[in-house]
N, C-alpha and C. Protein backbone atom coordinates (compact mmCIF):
# COMPACT_ATOMS: atom_id res chain seq x y z
N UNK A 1 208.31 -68.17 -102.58
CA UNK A 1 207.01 -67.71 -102.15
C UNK A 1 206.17 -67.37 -103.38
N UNK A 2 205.15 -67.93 -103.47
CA UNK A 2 204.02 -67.12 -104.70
C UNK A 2 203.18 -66.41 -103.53
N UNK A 3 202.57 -65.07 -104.33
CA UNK A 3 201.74 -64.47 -103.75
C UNK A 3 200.99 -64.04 -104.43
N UNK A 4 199.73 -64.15 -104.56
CA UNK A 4 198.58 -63.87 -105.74
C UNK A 4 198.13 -62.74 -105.32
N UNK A 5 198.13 -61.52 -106.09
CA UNK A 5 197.24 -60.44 -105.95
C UNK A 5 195.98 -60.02 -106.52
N UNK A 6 195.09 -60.13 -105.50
CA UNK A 6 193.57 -60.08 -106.67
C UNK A 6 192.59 -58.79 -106.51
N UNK A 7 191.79 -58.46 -107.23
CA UNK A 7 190.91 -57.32 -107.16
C UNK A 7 190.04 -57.30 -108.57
N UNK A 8 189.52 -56.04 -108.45
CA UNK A 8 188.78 -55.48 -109.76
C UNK A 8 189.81 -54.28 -110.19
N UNK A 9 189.14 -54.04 -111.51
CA UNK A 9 189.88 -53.00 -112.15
C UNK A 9 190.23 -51.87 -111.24
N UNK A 10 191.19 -51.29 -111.04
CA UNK A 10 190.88 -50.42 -110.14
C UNK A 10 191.36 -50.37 -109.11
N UNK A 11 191.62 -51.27 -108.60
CA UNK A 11 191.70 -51.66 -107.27
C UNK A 11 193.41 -51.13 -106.83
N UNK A 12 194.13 -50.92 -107.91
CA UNK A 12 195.49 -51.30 -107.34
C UNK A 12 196.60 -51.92 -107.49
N UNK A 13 195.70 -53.80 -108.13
CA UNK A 13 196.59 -54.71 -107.72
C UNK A 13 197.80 -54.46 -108.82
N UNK A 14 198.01 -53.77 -109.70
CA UNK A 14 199.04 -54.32 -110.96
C UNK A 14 200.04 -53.44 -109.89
N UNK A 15 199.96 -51.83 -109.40
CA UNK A 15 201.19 -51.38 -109.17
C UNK A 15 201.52 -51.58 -108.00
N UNK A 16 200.42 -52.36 -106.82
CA UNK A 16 200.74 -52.71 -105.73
C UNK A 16 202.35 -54.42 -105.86
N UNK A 17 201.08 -55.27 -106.66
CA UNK A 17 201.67 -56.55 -107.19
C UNK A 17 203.54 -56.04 -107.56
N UNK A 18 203.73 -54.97 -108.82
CA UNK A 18 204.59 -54.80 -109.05
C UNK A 18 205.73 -54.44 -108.11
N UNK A 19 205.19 -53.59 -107.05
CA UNK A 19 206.06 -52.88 -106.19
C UNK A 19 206.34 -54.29 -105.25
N UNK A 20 205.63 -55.61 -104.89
CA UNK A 20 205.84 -56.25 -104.07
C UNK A 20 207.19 -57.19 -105.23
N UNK A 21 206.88 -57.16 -105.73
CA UNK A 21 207.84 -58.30 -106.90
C UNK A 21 209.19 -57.41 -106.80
N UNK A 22 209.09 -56.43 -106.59
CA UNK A 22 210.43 -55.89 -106.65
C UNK A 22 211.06 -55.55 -105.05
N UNK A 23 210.30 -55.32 -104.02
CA UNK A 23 210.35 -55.31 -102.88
C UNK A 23 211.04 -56.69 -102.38
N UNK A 24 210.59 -57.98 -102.74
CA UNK A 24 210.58 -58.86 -102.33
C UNK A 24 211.62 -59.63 -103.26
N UNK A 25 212.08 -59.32 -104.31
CA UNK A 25 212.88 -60.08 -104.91
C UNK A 25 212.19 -61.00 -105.46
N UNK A 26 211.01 -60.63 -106.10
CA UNK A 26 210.32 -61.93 -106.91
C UNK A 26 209.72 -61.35 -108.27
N UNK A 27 209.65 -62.66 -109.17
CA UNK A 27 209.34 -62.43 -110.45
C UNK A 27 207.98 -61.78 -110.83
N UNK A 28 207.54 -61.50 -111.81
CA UNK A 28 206.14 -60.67 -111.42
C UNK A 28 204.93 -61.23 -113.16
N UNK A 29 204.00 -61.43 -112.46
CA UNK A 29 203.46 -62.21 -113.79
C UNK A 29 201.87 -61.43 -113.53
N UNK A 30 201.44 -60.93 -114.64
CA UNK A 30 200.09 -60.19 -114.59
C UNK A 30 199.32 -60.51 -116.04
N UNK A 31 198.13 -60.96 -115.35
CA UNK A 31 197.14 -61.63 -116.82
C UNK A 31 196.35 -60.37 -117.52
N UNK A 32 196.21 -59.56 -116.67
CA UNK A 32 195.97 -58.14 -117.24
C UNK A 32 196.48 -57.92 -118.23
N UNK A 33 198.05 -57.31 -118.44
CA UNK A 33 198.93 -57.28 -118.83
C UNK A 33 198.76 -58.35 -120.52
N UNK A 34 198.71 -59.43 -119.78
CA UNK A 34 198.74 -60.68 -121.14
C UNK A 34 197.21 -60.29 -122.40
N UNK A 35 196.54 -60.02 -121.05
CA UNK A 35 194.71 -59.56 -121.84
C UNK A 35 195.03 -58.34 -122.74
N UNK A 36 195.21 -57.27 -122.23
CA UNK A 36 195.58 -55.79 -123.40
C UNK A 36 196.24 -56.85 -124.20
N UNK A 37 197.40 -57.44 -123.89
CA UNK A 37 198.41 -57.52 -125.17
C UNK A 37 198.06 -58.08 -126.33
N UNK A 38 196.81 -59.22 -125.80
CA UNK A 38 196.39 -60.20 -126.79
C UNK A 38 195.41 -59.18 -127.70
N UNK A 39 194.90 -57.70 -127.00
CA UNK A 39 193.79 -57.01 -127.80
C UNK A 39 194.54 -56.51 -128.94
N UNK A 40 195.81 -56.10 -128.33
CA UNK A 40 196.30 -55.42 -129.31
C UNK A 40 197.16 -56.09 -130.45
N UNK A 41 196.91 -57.29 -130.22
CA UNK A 41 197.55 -58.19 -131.29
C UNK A 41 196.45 -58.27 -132.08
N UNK A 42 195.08 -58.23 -131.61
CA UNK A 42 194.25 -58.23 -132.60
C UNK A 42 193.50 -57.16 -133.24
N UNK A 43 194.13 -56.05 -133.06
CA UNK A 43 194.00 -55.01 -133.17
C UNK A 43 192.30 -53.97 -132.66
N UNK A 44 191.99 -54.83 -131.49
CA UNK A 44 191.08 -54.02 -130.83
C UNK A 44 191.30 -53.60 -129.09
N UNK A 45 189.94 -53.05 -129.40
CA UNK A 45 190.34 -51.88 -127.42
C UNK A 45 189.68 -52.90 -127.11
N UNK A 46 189.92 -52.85 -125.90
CA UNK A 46 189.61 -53.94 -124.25
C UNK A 46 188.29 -53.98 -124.72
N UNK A 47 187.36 -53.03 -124.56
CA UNK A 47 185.99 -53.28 -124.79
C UNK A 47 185.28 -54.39 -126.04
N UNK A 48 186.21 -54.17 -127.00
CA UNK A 48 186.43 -55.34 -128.41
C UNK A 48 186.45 -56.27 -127.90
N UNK A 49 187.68 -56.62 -127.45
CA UNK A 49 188.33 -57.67 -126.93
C UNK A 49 187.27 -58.08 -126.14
N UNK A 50 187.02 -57.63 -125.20
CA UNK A 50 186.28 -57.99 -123.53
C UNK A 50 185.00 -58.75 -124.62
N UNK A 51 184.24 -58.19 -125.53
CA UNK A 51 183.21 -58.68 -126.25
C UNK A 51 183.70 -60.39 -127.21
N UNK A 52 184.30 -60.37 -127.57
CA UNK A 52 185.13 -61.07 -128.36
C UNK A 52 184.98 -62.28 -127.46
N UNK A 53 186.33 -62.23 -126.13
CA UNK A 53 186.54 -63.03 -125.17
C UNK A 53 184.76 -63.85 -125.05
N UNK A 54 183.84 -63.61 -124.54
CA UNK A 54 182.49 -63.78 -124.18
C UNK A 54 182.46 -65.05 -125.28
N UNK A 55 182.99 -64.98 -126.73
CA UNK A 55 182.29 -65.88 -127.74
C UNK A 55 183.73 -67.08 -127.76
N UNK A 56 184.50 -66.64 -126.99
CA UNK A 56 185.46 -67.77 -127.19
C UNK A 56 186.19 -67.72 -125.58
N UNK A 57 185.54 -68.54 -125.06
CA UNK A 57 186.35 -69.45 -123.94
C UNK A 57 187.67 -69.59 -123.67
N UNK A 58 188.09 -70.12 -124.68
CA UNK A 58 189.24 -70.98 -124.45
C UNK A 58 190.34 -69.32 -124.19
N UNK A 59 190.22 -68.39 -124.54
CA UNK A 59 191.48 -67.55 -124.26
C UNK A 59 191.00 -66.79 -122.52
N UNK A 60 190.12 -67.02 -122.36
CA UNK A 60 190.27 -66.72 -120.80
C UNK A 60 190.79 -68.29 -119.86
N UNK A 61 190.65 -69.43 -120.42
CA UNK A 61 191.27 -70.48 -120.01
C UNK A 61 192.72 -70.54 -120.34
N UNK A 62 192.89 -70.46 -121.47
CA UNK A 62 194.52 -70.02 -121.82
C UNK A 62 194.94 -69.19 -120.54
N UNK A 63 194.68 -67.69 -120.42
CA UNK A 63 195.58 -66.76 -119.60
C UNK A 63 195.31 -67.39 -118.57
N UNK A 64 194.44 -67.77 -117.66
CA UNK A 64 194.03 -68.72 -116.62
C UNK A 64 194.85 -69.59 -115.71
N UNK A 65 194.80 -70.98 -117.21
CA UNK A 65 195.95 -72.06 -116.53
C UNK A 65 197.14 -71.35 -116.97
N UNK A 66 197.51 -70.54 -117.51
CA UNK A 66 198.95 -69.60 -117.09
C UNK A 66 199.63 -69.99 -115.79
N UNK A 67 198.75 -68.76 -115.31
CA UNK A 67 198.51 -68.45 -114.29
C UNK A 67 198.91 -69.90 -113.38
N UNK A 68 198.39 -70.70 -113.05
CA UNK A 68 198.57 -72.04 -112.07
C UNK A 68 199.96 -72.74 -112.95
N UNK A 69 199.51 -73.01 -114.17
CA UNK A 69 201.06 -73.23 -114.63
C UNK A 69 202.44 -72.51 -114.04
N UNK A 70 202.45 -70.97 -113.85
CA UNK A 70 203.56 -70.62 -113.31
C UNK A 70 203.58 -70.92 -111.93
N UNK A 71 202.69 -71.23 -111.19
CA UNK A 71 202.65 -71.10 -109.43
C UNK A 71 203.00 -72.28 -109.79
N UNK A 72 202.93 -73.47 -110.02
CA UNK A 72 203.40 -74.79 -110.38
C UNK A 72 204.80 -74.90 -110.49
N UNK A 73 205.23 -74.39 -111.64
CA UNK A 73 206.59 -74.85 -111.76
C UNK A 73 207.30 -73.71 -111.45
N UNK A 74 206.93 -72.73 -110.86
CA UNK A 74 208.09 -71.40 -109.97
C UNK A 74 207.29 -71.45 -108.78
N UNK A 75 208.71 -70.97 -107.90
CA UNK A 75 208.01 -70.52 -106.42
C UNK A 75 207.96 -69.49 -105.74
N UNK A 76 208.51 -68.64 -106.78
CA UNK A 76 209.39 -67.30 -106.40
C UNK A 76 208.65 -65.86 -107.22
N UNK A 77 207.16 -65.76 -107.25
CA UNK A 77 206.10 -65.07 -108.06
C UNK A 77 205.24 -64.22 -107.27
N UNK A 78 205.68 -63.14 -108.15
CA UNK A 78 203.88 -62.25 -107.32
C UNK A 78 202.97 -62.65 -108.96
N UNK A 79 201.74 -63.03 -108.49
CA UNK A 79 201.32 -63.16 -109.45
C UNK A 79 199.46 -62.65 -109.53
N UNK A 80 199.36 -61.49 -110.52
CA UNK A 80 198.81 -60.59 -110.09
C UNK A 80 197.53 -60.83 -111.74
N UNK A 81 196.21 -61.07 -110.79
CA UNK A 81 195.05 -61.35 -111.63
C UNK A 81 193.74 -61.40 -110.73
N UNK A 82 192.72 -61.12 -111.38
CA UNK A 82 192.06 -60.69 -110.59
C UNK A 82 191.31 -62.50 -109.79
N UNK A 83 191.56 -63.52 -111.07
CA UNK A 83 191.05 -64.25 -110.25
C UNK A 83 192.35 -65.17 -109.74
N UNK A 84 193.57 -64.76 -109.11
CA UNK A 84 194.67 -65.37 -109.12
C UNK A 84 194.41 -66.11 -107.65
N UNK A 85 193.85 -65.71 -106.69
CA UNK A 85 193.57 -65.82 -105.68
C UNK A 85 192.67 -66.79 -105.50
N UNK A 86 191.51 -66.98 -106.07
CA UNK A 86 190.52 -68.32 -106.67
C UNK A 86 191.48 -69.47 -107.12
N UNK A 87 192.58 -68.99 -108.38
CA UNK A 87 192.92 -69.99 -108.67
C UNK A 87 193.71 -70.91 -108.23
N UNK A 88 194.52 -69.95 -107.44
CA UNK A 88 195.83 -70.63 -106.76
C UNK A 88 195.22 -71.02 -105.18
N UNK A 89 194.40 -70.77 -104.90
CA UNK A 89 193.61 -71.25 -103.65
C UNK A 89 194.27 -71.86 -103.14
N UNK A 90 195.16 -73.17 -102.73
CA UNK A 90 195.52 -74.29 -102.63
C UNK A 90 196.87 -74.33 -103.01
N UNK A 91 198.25 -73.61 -103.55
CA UNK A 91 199.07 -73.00 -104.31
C UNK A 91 199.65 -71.89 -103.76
N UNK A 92 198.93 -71.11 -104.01
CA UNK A 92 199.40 -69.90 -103.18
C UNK A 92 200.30 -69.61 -102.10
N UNK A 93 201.29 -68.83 -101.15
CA UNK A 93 201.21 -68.87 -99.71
C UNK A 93 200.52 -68.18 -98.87
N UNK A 94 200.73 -67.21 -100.15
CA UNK A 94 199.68 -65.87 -99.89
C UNK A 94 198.72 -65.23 -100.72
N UNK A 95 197.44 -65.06 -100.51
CA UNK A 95 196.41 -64.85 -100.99
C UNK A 95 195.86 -63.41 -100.69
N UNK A 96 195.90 -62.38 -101.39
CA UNK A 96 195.86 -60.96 -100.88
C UNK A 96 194.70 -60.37 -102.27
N UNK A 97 193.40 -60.16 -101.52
CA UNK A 97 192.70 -59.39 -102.53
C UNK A 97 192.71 -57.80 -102.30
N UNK A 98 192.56 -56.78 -103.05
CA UNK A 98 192.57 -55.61 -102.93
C UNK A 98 191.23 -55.30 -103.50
N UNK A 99 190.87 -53.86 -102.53
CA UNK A 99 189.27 -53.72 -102.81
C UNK A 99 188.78 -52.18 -103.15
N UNK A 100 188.05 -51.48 -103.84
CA UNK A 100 187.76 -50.45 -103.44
C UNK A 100 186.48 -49.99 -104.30
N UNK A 101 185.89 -49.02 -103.52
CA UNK A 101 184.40 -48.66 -104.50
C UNK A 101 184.60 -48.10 -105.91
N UNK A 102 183.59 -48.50 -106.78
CA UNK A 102 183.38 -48.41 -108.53
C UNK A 102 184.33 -46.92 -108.16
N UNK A 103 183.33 -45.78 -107.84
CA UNK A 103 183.46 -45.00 -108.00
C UNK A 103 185.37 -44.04 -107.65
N UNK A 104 185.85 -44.76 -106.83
CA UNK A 104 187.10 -44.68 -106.37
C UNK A 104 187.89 -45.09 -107.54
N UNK A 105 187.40 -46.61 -107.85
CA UNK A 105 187.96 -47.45 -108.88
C UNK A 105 188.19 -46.40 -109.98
N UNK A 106 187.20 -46.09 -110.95
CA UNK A 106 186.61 -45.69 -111.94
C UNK A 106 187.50 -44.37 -112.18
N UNK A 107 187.48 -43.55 -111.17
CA UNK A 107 188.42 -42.48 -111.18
C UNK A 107 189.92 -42.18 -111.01
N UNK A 108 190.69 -43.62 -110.72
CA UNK A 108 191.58 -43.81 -110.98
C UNK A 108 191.57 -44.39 -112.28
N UNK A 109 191.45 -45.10 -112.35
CA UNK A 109 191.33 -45.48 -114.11
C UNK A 109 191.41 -44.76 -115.47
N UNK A 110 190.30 -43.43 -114.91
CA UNK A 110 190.22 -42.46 -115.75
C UNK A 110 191.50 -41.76 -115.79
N UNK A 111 192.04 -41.44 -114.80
CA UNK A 111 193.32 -40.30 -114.48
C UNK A 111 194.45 -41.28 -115.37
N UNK A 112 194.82 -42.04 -115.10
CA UNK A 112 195.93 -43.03 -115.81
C UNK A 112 195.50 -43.38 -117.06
N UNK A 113 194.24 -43.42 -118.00
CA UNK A 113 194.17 -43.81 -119.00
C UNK A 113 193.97 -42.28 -119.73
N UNK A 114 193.89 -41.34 -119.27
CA UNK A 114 193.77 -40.13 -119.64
C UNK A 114 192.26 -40.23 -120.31
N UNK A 115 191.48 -40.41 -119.71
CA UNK A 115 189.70 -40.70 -120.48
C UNK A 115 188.95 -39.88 -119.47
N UNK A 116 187.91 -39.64 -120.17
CA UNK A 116 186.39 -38.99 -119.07
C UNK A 116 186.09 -39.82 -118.51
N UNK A 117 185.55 -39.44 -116.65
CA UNK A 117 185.07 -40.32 -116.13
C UNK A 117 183.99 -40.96 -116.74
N UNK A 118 182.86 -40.75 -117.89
CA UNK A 118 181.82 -41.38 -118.26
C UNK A 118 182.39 -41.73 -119.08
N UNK A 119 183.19 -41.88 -119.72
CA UNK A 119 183.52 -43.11 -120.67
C UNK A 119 184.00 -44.56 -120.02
N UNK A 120 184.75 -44.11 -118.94
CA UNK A 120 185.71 -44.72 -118.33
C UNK A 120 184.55 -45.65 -116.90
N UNK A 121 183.11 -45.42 -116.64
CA UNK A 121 182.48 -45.67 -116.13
C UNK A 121 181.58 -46.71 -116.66
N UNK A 122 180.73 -46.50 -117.97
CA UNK A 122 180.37 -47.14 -119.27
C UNK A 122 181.34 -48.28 -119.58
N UNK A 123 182.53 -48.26 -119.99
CA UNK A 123 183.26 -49.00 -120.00
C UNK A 123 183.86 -50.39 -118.88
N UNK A 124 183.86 -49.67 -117.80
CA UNK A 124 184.21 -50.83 -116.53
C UNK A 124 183.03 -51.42 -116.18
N UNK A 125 181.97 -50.82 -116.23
CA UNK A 125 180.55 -51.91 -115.93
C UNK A 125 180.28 -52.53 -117.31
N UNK A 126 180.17 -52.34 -118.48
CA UNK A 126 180.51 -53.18 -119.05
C UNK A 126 181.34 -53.93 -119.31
N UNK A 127 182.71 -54.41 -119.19
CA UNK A 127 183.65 -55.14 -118.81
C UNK A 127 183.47 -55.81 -117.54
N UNK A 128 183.27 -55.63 -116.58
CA UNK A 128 183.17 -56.18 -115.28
C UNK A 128 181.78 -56.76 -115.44
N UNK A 129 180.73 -56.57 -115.85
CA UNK A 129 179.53 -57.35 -116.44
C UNK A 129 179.78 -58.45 -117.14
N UNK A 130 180.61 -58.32 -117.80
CA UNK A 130 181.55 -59.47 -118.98
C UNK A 130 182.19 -60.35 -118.10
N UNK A 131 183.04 -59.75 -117.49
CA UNK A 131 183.71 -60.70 -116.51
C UNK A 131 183.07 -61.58 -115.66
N UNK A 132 182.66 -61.21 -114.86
CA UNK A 132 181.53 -61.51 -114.18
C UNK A 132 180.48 -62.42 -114.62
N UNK A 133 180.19 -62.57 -115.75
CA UNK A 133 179.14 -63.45 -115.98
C UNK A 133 180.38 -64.77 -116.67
N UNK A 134 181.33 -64.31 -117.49
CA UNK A 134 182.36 -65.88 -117.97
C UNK A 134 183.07 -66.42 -116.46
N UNK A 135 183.51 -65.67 -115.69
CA UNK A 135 184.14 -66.12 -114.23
C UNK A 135 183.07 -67.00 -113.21
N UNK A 136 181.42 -66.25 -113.71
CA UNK A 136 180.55 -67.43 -113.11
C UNK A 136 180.42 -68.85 -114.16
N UNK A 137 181.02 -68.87 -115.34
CA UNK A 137 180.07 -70.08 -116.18
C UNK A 137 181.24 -71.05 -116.15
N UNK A 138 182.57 -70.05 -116.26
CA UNK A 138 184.04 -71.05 -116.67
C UNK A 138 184.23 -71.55 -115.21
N UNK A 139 183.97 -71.05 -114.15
CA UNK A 139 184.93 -71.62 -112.97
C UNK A 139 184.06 -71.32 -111.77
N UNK A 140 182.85 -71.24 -112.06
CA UNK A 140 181.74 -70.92 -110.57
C UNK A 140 182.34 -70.81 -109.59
N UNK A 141 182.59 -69.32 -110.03
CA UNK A 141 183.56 -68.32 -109.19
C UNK A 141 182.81 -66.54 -109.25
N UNK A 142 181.64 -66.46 -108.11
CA UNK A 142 181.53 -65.40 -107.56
C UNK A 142 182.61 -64.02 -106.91
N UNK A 143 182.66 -63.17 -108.15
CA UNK A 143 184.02 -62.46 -107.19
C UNK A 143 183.58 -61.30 -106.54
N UNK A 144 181.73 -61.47 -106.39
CA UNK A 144 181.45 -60.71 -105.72
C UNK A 144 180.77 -61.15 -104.11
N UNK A 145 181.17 -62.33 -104.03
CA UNK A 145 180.78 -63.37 -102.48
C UNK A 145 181.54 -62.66 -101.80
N UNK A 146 181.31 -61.79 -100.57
CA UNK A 146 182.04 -61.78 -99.38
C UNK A 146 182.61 -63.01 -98.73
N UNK A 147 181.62 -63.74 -98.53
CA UNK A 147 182.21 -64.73 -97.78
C UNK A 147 182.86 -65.65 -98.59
N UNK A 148 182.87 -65.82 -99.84
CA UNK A 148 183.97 -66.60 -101.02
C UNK A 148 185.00 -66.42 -100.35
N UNK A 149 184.86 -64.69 -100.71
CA UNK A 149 185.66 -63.75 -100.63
C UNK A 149 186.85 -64.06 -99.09
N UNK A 150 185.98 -64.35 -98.25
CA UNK A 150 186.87 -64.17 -97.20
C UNK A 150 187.40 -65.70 -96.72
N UNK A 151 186.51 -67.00 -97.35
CA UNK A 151 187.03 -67.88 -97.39
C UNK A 151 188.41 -68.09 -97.94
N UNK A 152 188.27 -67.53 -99.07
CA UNK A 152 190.08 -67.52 -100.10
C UNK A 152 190.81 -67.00 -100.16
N UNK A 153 190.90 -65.81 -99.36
CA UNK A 153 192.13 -64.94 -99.20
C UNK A 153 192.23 -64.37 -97.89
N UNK A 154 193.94 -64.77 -97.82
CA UNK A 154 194.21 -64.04 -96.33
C UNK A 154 194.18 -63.41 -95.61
N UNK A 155 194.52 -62.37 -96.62
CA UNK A 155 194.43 -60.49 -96.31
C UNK A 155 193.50 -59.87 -97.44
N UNK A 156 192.26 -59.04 -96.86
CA UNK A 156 191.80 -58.17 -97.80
C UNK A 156 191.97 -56.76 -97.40
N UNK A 157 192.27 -56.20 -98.60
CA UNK A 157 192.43 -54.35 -97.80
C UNK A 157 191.76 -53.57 -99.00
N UNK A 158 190.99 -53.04 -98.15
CA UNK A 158 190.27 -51.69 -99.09
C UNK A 158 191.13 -50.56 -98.52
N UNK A 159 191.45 -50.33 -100.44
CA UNK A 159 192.33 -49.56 -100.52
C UNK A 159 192.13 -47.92 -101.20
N UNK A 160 190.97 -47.90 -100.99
CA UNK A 160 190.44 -46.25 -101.13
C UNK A 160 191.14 -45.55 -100.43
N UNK A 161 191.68 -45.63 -98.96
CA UNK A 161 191.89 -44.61 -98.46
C UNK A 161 193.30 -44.34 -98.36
N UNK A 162 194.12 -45.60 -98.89
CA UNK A 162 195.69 -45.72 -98.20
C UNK A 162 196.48 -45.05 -99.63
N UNK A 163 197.80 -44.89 -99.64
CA UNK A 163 198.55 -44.97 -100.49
C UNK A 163 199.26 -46.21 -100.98
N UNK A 164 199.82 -45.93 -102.22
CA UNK A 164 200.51 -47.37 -102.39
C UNK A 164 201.18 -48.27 -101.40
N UNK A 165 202.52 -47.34 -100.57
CA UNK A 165 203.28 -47.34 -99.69
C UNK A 165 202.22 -47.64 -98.33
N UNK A 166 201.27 -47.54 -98.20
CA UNK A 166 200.84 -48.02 -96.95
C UNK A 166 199.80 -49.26 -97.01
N UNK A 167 199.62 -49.81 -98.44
CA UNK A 167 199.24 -50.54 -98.98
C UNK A 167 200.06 -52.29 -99.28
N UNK A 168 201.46 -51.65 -99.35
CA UNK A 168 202.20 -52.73 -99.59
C UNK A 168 203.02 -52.84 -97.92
N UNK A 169 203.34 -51.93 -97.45
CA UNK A 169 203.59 -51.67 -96.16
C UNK A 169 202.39 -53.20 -95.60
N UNK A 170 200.93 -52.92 -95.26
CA UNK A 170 200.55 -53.62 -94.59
C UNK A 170 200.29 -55.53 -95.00
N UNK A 171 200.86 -55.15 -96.56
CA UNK A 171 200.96 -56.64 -97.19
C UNK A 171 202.66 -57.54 -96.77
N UNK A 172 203.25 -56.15 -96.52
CA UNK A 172 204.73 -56.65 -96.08
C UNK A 172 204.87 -56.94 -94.49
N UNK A 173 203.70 -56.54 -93.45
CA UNK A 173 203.62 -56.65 -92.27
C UNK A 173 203.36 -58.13 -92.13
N UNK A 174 202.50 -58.07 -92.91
CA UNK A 174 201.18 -59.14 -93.20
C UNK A 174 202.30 -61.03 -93.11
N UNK A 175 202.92 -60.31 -94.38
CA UNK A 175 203.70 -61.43 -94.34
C UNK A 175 205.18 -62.05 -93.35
N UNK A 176 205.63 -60.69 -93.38
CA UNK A 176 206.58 -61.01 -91.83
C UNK A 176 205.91 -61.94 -90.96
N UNK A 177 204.56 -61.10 -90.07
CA UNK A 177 204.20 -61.89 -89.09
C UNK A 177 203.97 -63.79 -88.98
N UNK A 178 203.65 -63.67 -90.47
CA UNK A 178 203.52 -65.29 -91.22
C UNK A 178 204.77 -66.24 -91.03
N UNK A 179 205.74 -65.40 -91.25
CA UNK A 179 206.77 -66.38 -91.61
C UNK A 179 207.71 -66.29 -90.37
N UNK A 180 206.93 -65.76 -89.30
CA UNK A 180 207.53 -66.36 -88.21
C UNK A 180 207.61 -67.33 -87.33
């Protein structure tokens, strides 16, 4: 089974994604994850990086076709990015975006990165501004279309109000009922 987990910062998807990869007995692949790592190989913060990325293409295409590269040759993946769900469209079995307001977002973010919410606010709209404008030029891919949105993925859950556990709970319902 691949199952793509998608969202915005914030949203969830890395510890939801993780808890399903281990729930489920599957491998777990996050471009997030690959993005910090590459900052810190070059020795700048996300916001560096996020600026950087904008003047060179090819490393958001790199982590990208990753991404479809592993749904390709494994079948057995949670694979957790925000545009994983776009990409694997067609790939996928399951397509699960996770959703929730800036402000929800923003304040989780802050608590786990140990930052002020106004730094940590400043920072995600600029990044998500970034994103947002290379995700429209590289792959005319709106990830703010509802109806994209609801064209490409199976299950969406706004997840402001739930806990993790009732979060992966309704992604694990989700999929039972499927595979019957």
């Amino acid at each position: 089974m691949i199952l793509a987990v998608s969202g915005l910062h914030g949203t969830g998807k890395s510890t939801i994604a993780k808890k399903l990869a281990e729930e489920l007995g599957l491998d777990y692949y996050s471009t997030g994850s690959a993005f910090r790592e590459m900052a810190k190989e070059k020795d700048m913060s996300l916001e560096e990086f996020n600026q950087y990325v904008e003047s060179h293409p090819d490393i958001d295409k790199k982590l990208d076709y990753k991404v479809v590269d592993i749904a390709k040759k494994k079948d057995e993946y949670v694979i957790e990015s925000q545009l994983s769900g776009y990409l694997l469209k067609d790939i996928a079995d399951y397509k699960i975006l996770l959703k929730a307001p800036l402000k929800v977002r923003v304040e989780r973010m802050a608590e786990r990165d140990e930052e002020s919410l106004e730094e940590k606010i400043k920072e995600t709209e600029l990044r998500e501004q970034s994103e947002y404008k290379r995700f429209q030029e590289l792959y005319d891919i709106d990830v703010k279309d509802d109806i994209l949105q609801e064209d490409t993925f199976d299950l969406i859950i706004q997840t402001e109000n739930l806990s993790i556990r009732e979060v992966v709970d309704k992604i694990l319902t989700y999929i039972k009922k499927k595979e019957k």
